[in-house]
Protein backbone atom coordinates (compact mmCIF):
# COMPACT_ATOMS: atom_id res chain seq x y z
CA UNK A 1 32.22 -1.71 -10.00
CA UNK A 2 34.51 -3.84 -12.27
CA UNK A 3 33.04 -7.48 -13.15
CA UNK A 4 36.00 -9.96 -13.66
CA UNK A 5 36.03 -13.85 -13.47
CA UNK A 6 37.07 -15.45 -10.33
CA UNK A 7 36.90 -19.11 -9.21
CA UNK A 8 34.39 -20.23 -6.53
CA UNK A 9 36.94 -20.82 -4.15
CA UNK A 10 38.10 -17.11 -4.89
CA UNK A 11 34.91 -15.68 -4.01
CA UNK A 12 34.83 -17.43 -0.60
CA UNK A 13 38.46 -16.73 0.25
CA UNK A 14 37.15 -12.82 -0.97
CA UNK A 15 34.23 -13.11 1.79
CA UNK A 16 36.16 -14.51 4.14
CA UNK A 17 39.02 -12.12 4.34
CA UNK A 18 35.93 -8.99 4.54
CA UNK A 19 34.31 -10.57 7.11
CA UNK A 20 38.26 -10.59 9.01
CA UNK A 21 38.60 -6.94 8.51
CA UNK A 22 35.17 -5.91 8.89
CA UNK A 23 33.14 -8.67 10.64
CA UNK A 24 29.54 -10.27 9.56
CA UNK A 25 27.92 -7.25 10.70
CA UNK A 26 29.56 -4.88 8.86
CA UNK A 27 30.06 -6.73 5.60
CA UNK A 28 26.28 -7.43 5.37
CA UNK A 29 25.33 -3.63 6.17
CA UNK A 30 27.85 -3.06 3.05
CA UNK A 31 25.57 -4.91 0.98
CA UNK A 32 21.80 -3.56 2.81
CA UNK A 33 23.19 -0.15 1.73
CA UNK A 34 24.31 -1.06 -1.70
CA UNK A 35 20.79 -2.53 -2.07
CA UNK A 36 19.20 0.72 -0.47
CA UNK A 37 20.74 2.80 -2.94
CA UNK A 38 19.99 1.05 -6.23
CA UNK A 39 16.67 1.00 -4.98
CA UNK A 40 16.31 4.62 -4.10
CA UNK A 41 14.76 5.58 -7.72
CA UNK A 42 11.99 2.85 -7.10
CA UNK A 43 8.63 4.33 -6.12
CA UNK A 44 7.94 5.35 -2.62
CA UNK A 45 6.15 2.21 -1.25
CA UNK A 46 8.22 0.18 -3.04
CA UNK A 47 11.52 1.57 -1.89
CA UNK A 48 10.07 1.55 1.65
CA UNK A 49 9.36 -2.38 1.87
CA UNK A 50 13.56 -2.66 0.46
CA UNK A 51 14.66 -0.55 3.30
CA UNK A 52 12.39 -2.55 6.16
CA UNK A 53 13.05 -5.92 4.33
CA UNK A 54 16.98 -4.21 5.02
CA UNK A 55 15.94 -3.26 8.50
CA UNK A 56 14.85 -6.91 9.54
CA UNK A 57 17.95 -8.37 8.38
CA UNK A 58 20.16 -6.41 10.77
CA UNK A 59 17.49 -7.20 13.42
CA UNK A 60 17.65 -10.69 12.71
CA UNK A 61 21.47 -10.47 13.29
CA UNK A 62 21.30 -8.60 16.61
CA UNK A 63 18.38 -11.26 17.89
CA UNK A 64 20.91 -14.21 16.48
CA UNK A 65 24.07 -12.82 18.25
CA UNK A 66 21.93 -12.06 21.66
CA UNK A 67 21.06 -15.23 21.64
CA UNK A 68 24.36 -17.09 21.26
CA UNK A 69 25.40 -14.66 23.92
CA UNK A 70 22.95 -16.11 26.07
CA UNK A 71 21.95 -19.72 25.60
């Protein structure tokens, strides 16, 4: 991953053209796996609670979708 400096307005304009080509869901399981796997050398239990905090947040987006699918 190359680090360069960007403007704020950059950044947004950066999310908002993933979430065009990939949608919320998919941009934000980008990120749950890139958390996943610079966590995987953490111990066991440790790792564990990353991956269910990782779980939840895709839950939270299927229960938040559901529910704007049905008022």
């Amino acid at each position: 991953m190359k680090l360069c400096h960007i403007s704020r307005q950059q950044y947004l304009e950066g999310l908002n053209d993933e979430i065009s080509d990939h949608g919320l869901r998919g941009s934000i399981k980008k990120r749950l796996d890139q958390i996943d796997q610079h966590c995987a050398n953490l111990q066991y239990l440790d790792h564990r609670l990353i991956q269910e905090l990782c779980s939840e947040i895709n839950d939270l987006l299927t229960v938040y979708a559901e529910r704007r699918q049905h008022p």
